[in-house]
Protein backbone atom coordinates (compact mmCIF):
# COMPACT_ATOMS: atom_id res chain seq x y z
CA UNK A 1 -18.37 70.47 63.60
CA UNK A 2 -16.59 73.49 63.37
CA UNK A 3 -14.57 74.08 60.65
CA UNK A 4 -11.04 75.99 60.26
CA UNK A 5 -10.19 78.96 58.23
CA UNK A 6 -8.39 79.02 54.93
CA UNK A 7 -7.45 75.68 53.86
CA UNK A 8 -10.96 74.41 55.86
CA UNK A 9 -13.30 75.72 53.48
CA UNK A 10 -11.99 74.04 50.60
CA UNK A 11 -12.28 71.13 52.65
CA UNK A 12 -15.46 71.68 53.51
CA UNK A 13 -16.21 72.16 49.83
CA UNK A 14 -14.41 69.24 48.46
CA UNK A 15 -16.34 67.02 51.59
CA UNK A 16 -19.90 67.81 50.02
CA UNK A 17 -18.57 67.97 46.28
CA UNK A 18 -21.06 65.41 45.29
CA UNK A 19 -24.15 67.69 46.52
CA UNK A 20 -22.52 70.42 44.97
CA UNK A 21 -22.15 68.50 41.40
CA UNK A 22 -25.48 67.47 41.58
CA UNK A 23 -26.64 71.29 42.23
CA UNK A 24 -24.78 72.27 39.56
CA UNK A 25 -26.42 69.63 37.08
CA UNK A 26 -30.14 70.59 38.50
CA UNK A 27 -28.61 74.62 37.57
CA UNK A 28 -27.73 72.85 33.87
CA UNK A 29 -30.90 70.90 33.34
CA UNK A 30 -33.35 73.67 34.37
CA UNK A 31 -31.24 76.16 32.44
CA UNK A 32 -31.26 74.35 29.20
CA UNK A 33 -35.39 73.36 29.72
CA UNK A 34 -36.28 76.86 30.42
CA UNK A 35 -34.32 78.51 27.48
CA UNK A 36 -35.53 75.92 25.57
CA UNK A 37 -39.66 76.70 26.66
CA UNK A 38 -39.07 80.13 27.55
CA UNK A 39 -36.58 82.08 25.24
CA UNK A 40 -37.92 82.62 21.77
CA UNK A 41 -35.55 82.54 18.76
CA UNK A 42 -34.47 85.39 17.14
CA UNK A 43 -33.12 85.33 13.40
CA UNK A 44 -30.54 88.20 11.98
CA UNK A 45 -30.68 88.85 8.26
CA UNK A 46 -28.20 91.67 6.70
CA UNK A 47 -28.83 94.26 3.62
CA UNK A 48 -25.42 95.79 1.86
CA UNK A 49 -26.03 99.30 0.36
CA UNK A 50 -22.72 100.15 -1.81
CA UNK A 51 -22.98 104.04 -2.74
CA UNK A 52 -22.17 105.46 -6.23
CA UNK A 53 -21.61 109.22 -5.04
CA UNK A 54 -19.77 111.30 -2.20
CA UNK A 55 -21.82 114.46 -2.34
CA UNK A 56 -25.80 115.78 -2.60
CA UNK A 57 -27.77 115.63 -5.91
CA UNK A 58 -26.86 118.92 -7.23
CA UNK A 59 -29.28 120.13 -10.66
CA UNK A 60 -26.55 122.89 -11.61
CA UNK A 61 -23.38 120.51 -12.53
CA UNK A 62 -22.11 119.75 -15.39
CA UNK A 63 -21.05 116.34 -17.00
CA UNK A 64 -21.40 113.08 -14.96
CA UNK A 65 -22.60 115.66 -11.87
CA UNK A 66 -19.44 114.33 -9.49
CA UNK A 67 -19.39 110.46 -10.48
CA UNK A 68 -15.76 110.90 -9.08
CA UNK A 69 -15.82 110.40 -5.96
CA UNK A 70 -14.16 112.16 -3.17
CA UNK A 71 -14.75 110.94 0.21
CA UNK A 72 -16.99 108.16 0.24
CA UNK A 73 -16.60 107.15 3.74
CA UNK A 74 -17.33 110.32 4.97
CA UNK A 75 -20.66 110.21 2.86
CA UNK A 76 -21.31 106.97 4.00
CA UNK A 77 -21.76 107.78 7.12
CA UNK A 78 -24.24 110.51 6.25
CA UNK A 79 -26.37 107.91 4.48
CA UNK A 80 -26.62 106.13 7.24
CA UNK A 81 -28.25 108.18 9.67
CA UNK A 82 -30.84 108.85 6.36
CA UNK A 83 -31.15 105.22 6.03
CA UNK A 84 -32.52 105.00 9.56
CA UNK A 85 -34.83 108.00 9.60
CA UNK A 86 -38.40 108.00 10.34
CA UNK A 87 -38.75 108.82 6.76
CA UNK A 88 -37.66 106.18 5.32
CA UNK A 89 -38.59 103.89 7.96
CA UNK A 90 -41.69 104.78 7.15
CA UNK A 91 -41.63 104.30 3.90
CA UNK A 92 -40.46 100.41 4.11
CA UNK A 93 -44.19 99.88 5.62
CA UNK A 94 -45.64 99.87 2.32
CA UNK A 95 -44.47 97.67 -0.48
CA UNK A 96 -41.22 99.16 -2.11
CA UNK A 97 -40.58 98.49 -5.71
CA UNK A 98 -36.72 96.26 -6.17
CA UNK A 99 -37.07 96.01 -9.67
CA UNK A 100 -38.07 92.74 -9.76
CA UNK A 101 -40.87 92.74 -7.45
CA UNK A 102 -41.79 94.57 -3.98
CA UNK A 103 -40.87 94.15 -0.63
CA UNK A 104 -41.78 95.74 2.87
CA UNK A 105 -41.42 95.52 6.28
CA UNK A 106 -44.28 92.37 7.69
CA UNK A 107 -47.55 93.37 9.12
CA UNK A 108 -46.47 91.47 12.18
CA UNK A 109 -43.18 92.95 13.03
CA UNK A 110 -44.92 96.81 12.07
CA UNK A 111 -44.75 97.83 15.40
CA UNK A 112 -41.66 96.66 16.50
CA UNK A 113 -39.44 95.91 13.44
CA UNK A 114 -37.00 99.51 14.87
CA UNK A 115 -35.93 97.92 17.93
CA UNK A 116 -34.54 95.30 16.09
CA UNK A 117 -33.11 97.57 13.38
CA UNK A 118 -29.21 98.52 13.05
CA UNK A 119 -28.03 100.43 10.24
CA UNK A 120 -24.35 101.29 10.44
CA UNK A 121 -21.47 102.11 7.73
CA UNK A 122 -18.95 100.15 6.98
CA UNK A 123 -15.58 101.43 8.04
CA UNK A 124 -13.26 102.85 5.18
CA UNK A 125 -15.89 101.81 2.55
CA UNK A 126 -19.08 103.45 1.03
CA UNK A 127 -20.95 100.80 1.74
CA UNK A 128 -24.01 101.40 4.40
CA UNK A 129 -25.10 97.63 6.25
CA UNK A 130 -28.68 97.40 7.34
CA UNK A 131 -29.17 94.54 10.07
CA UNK A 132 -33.04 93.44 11.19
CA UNK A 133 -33.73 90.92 13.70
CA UNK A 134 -36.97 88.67 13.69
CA UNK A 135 -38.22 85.79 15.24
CA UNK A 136 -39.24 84.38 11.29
CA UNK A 137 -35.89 84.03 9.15
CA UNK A 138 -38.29 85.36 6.57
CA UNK A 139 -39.03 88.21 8.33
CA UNK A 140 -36.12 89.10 9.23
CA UNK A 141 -34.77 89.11 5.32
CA UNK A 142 -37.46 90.88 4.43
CA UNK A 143 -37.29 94.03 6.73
CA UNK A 144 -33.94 94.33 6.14
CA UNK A 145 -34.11 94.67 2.20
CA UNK A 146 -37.35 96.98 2.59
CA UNK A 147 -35.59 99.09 4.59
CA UNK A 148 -32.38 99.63 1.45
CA UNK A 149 -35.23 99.45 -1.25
CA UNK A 150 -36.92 102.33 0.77
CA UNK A 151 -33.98 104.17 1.32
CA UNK A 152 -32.65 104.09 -2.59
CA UNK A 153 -36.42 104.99 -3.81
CA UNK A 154 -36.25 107.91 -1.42
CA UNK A 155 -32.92 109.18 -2.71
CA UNK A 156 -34.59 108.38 -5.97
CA UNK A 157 -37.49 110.44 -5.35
CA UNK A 158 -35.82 113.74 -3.45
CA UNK A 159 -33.37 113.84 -6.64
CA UNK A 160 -36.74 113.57 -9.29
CA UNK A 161 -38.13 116.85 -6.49
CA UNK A 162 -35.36 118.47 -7.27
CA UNK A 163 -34.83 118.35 -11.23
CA UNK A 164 -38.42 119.09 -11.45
CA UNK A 165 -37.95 122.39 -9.26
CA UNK A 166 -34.55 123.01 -11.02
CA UNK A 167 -36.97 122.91 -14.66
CA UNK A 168 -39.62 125.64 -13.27
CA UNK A 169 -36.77 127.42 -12.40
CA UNK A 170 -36.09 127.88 -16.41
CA UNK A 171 -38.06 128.60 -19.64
CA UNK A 172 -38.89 125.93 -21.35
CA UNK A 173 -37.20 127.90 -24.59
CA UNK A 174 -33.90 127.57 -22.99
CA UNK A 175 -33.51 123.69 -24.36
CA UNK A 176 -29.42 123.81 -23.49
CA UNK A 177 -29.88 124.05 -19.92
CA UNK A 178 -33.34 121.70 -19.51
CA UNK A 179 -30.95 118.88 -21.05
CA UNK A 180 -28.35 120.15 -18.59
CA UNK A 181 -30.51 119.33 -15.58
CA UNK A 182 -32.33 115.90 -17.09
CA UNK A 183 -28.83 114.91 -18.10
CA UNK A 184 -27.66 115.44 -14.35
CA UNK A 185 -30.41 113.73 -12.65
CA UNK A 186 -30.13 111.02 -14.96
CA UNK A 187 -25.93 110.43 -13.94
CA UNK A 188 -27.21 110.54 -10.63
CA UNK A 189 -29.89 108.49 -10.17
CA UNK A 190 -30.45 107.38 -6.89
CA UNK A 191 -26.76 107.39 -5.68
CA UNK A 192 -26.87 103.80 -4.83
CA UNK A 193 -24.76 101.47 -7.10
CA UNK A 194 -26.12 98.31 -5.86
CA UNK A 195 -28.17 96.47 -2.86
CA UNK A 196 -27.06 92.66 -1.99
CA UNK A 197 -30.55 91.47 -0.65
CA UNK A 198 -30.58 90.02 2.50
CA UNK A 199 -30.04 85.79 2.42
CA UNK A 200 -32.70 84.11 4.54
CA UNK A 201 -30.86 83.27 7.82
CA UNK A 202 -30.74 79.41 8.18
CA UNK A 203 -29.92 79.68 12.12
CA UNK A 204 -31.21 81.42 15.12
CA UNK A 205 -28.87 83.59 17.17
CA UNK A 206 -27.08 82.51 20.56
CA UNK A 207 -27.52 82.32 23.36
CA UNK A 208 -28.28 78.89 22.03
CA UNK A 209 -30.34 76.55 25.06
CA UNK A 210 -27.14 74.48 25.51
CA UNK A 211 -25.03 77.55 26.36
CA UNK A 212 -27.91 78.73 28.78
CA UNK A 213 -27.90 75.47 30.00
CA UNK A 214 -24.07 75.66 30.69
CA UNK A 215 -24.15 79.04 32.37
CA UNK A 216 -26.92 77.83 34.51
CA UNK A 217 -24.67 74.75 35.65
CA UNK A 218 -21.59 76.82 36.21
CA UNK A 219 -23.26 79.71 38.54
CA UNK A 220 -25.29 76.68 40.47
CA UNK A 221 -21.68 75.21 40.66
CA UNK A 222 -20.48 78.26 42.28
CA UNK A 223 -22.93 79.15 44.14
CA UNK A 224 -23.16 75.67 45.91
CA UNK A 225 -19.59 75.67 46.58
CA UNK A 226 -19.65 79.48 47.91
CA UNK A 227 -22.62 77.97 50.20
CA UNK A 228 -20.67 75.47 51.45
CA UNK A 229 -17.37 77.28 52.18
CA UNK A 230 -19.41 80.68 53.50
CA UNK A 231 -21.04 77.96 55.71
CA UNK A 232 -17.57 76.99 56.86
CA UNK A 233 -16.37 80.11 57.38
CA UNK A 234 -19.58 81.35 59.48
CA UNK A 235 -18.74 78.19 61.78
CA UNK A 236 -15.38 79.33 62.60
CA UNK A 237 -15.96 83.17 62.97
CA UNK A 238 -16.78 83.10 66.56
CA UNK A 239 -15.44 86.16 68.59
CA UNK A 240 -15.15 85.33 72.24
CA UNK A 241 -15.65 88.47 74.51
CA UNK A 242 -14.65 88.53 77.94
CA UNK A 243 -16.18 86.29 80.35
CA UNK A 244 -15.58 87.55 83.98
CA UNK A 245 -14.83 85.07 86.79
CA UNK A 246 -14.22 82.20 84.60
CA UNK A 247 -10.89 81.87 86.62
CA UNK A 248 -12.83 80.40 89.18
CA UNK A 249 -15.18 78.28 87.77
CA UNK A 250 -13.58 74.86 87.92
CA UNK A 251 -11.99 75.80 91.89
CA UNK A 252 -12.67 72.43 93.81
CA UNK A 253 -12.10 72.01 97.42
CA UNK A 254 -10.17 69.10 96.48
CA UNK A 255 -8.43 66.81 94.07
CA UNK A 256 -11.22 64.90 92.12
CA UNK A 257 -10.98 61.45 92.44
CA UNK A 258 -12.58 58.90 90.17
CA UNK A 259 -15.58 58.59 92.32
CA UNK A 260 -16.01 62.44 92.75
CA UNK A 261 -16.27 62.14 88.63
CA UNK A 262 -18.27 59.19 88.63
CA UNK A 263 -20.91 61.13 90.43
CA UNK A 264 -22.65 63.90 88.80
CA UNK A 265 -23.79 66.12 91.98
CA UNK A 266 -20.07 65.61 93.36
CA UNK A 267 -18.45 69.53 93.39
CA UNK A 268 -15.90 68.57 90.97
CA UNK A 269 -18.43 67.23 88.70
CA UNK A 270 -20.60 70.24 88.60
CA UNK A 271 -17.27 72.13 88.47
CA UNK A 272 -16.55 70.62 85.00
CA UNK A 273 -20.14 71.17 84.35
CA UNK A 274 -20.17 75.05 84.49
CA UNK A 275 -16.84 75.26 82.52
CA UNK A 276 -18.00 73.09 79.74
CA UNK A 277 -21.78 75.32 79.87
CA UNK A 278 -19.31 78.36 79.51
CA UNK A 279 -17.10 76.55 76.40
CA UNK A 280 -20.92 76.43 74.76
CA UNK A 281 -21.32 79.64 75.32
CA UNK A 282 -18.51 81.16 73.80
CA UNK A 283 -19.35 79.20 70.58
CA UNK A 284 -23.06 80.10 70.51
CA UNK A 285 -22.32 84.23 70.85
CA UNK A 286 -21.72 84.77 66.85
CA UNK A 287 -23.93 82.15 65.70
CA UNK A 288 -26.19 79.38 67.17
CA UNK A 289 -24.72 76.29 64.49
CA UNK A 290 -21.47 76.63 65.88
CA UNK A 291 -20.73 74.02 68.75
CA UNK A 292 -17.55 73.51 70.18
CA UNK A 293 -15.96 70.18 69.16
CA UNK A 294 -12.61 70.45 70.00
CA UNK A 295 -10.56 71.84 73.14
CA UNK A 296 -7.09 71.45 74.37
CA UNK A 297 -6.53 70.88 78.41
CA UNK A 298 -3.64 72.04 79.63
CA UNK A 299 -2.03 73.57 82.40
CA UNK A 300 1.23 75.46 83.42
CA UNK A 301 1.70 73.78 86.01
CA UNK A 302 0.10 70.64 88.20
CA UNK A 303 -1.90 68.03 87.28
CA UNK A 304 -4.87 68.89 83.82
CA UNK A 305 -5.73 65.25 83.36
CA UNK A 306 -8.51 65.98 86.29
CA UNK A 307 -10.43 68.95 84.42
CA UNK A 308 -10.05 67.25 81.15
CA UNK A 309 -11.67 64.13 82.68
CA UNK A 310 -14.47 66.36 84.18
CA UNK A 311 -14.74 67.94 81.34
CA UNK A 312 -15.42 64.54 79.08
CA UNK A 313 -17.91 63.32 81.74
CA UNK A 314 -19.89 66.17 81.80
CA UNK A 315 -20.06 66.70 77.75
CA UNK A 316 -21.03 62.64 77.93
CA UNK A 317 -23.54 63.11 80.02
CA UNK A 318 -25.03 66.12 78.50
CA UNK A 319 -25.57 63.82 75.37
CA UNK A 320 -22.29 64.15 73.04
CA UNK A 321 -19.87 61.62 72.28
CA UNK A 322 -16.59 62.34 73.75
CA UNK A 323 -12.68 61.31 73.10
CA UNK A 324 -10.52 62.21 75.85
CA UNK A 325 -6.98 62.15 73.62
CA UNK A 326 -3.70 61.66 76.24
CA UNK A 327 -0.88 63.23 74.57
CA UNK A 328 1.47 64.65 77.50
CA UNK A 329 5.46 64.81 76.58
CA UNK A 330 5.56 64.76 80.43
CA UNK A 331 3.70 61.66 81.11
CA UNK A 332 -0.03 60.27 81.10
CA UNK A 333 -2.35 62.58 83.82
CA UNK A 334 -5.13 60.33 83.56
CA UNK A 335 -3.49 57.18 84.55
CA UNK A 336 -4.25 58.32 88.69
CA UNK A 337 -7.96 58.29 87.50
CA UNK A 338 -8.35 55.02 86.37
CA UNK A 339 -8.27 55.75 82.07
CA UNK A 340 -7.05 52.63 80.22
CA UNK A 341 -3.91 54.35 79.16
CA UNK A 342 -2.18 51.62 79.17
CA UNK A 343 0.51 49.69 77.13
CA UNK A 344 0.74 52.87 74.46
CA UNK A 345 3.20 51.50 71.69
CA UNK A 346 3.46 53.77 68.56
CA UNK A 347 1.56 56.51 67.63
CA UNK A 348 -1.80 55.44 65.83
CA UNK A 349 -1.94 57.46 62.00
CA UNK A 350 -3.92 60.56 61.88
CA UNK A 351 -5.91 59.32 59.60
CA UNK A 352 -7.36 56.53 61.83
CA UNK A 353 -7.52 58.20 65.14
CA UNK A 354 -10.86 56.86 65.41
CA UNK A 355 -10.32 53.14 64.89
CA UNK A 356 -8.36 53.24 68.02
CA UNK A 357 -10.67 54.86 70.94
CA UNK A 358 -10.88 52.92 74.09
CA UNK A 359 -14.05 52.80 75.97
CA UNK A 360 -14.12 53.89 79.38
CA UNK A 361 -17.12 54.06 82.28
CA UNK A 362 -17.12 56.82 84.47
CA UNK A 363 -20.74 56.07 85.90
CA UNK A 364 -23.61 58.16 86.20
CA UNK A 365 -24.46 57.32 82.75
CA UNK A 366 -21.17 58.81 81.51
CA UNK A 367 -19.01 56.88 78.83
CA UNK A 368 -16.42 58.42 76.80
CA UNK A 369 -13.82 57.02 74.64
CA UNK A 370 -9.85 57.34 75.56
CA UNK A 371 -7.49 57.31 73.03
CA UNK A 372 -3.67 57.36 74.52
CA UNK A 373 -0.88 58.53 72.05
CA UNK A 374 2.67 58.56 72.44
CA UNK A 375 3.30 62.35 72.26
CA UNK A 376 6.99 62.12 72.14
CA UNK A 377 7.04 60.21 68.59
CA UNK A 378 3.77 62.40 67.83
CA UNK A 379 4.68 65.00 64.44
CA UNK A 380 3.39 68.19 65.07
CA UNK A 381 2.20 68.53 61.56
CA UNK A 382 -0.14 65.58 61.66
CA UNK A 383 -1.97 66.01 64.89
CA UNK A 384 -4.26 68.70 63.37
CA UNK A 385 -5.63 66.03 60.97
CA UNK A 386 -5.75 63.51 63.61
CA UNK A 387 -8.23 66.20 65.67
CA UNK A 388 -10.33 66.91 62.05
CA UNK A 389 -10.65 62.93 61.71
CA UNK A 390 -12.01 62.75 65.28
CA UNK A 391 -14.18 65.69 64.79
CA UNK A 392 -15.22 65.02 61.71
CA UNK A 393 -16.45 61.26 62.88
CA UNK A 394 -18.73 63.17 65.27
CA UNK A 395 -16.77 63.33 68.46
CA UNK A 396 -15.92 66.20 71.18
CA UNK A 397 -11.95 66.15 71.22
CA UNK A 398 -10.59 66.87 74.54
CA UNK A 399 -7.18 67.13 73.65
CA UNK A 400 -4.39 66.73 76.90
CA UNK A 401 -1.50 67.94 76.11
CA UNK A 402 1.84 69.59 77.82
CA UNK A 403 2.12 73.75 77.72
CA UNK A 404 1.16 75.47 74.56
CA UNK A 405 4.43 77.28 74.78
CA UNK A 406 6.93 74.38 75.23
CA UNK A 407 5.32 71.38 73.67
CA UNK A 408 5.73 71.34 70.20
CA UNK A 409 2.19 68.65 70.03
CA UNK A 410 0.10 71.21 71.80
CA UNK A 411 1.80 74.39 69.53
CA UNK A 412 0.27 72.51 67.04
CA UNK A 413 -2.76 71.62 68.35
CA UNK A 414 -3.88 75.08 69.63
CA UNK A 415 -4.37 76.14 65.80
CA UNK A 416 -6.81 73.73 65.28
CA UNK A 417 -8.97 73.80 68.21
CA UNK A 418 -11.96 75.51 69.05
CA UNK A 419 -10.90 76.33 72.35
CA UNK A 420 -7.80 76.60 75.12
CA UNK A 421 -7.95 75.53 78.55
CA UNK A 422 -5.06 76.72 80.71
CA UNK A 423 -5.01 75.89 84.31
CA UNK A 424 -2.62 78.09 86.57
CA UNK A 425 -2.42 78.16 90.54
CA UNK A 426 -5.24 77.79 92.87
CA UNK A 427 -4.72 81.43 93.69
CA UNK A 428 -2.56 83.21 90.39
CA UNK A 429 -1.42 86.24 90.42
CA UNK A 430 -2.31 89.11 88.02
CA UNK A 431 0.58 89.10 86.11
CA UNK A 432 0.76 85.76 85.73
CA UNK A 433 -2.82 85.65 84.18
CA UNK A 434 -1.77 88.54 82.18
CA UNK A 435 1.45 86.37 80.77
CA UNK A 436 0.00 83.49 79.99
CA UNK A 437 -2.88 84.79 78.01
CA UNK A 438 -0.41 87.05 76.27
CA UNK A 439 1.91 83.56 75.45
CA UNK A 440 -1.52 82.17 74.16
CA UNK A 441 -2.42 84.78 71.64
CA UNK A 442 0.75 84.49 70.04
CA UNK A 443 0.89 80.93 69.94
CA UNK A 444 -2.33 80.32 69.49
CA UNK A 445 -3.97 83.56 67.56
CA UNK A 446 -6.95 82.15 65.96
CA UNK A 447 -8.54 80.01 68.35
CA UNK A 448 -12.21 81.07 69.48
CA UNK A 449 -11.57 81.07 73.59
CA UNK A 450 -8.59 80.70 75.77
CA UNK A 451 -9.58 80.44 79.20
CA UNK A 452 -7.67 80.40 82.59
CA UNK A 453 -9.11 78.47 85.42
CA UNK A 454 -7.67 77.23 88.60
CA UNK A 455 -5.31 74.54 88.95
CA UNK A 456 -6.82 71.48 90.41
CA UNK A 457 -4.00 70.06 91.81
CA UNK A 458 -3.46 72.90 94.57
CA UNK A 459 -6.59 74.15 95.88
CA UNK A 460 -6.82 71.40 98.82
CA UNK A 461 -5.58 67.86 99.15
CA UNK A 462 -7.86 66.62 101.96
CA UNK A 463 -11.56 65.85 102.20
CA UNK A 464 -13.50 68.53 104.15
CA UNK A 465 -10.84 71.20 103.62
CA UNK A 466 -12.50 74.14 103.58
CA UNK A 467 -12.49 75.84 99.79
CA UNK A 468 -9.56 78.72 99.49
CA UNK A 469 -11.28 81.79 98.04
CA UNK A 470 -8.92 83.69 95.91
CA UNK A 471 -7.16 86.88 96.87
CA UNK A 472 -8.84 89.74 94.88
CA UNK A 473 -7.02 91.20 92.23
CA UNK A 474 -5.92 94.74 92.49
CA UNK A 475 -7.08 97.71 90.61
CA UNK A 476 -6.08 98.45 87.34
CA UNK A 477 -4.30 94.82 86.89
CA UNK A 478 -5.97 92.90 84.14
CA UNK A 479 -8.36 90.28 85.16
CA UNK A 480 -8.47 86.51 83.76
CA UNK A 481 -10.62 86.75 80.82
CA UNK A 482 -11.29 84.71 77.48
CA UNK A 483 -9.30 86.14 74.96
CA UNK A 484 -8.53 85.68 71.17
CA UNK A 485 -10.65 85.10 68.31
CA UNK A 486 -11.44 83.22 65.18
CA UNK A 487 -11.55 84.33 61.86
């Protein structure tokens, strides 16, 4: 079935949206199962370090050694990048004194405990935030309040380094300035004012297994429906290069009759036969799922009902199941042959095109189904659902209609078809070739083939005539080709 551009792949889409719902609920299952065995949880616990100074332990100053402070943020930010040194990384390995107890980073999470690690500062504040990840809550507290309680006993310890230097530095007679420098250290302590230990996370982080799960469902949603409509749209990108001579390919050496049809080693039979073997070709050039499962017959001038009819008998034989649909503004051309056209009363609704085929026997093992429509009362708009319908039900649509150009049925029919059959004159012209396939490409831009053959009607009216062979067509004039494309 080949599908149509735009509009068709949505179609296409919403036809299978059942396979692609249960796609995306297979995506949704296996996505929440395998977070669930496969993803381990991770826990986040958080340390708050709020500073009590701006500035460096300094031995020399005086009084409360620069308790007021003067840019805090700015210091903050300092801290931080000490926080998260090797040092005192380092140092959070072994237990750390809180003053109540000791903490330190687990055994377990030794090697590993920095990837997880994020110390930052707090923005406008003098705060510094330590964040550790684990896959124990526990853990996770713990490294993170190791990590402050190592930071504020190394502060600690750098400002004890440097009173004790600052002392050596003086006799021990001079007892004014010793105070001076105990006194400082002691105002400064370890330049934290406080550490909020870390509360034991109660909650592992997302992703969570249900939102895996719900990712999983919504790409296997997508990606079912982008199968479906790329499918589509690969079906209906056919480009249809020229085809030389197929201007002659359906030349008889007279006017089929219903027994030339009926027999499939008559010339008009195999006629029909090499045209519809060249339709199959054209829709096997891009890709080899596309088949050809619609064309509209029609000619500018004489009698199309014949080729259409030896088209259907050939495609019947050949296996497919075939509608010949008579929709002429100009009268029924398959009447002559025998088709039970007859008593057409209203136009049967699109939608149910395929409740109201006829059966009809051609022999040689050839039955295809007629369905005659009123083309006059015909809307344009609806005959490209009636052809979908058809084609969608499984049939080859050999649509019979008046002139692409004129007939506002087969205007509309031309955009949905796979494929154009104009006949012209037994023996056309150049020009005329040239004009017509330039009318079809405007009228008809998107279908995959529009081919020219000869026109039945004219190339010989009596048994035995011998075949006309066409004049050749001069240099430099274009020659009847396939033309147009899809997609």
């Amino acid at each position: 079935m080949a599908e149509q551009s735009g509009s068709g792949a949505w179609a296409a889409v919403f036809r299978h949206r059942w396979k692609v719902l249960v796609v995306a609920v297979l995506m949704a299952v296996a996505g929440y199962l395998g977070a669930g065995t496969l993803v381990v949880p991770s826990y986040t616990a958080t340390t708050t370090i709020t500073l009590s100074k701006d500035r460096p332990f300094d031995p020399t100053a005086t009084g409360n050694n620069g308790a007021q402070l003067g840019d805090p943020t700015q210091w903050a930010s300092l801290q931080a990048a000490v926080v998260g040194s090797s040092t005192v990384l380092d140092a959070a390995l072994a237990p750390v004194p809180t003053g109540t107890g000791t903490v330190s980073v687990p055994a377990d999470d030794a090697d590993t405990f920095r990837d997880d690690l994020t110390v930052t500062a707090q923005t406008d504040t003098n705060q510094v935030v330590v964040t550790a990840s684990a896959d124990d809550p526990q853990d996770a507290a713990a490294t993170a309040d190791a990590v402050a309680y190592a930071y504020q006993a190394q502060v600690l310890a750098s400002v004890t380094a440097a009173r004790d230097a600052a002392l050596d530095s003086v006799t021990s007679t001079d007892t004014a300035t010793v105070q001076q420098i105990n006194l400082a250290a002691t105002t400064y302590g370890s330049g934290v004012a406080s550490i909020d230990a870390a509360t034991v996370p109660t909650s592992a982080d997302p992703p969570y297994a249900w939102q895996v799960g719900l990712i999983a469902g919504v790409v296997g949603l997508l990606a079912a429906a982008g199968a479906v409509a790329w499918a589509s749209h690969l079906k209906q990108r056919v480009t249809a290069p020229p085809l030389a001579g197929i201007a002659e390919l359906a030349r008889w050496n007279q006017l089929p009759s219903f027994r030339s049809l009926s027999d499939p080693l008559s010339g008009p039979s195999r006629s029909t036969g090499v045209v519809l073997v060249g339709l199959q070709h054209l829709g096997h050039l891009r890709t080899p799922r596309l088949e050809v499962s619609s064309v509209l017959v029609t000619a500018a001038s004489g009698n199309a009902g014949a080729l259409a009819t030896g088209l259907a008998a050939s495609a019947a034989r050949s296996g497919r199941r075939v509608v010949l649909v008579d929709a002429d503004e100009s009268g029924s051309r398959l009447a002559a042959l025998g088709a039970p056209v007859q008593d057409v009363g209203s136009t049967a609704p699109a939608g149910r095109w395929a409740e109201e085929v006829r059966p009809w026997v051609l022999g040689g093992d050839a039955v295809i189904g007629v369905l005659p429509l009123d083309a006059r009362s015909l809307q344009p708009h609806a005959v490209g659902s009636g052809v979908r319908h058809l084609v969608e039900a499984g049939h080859l649509v050999i649509f019979v209609g008046g002139s692409v150009v004129s007939s506002p049925v087969a205007f509309a029919v031309a955009g949905e078809v796979d494929a154009v059959l104009v006949q012209v004159e037994a023996d056309p012209r150049a020009e005329v070739v040239s004009k017509m396939l330039a009318q079809l490409s405007i009228a008809a831009p998107a279908v995959v083939a529009q081919v020219v053959v000869g026109d039945t009607s004219n190339s010989g009216g009596e048994p035995g005539r011998p075949e006309q062979r066409p004049r050749p067509v001069p240099s430099g004039q274009p020659s009847p080709e396939v033309a147009g494309r899809r997609g």
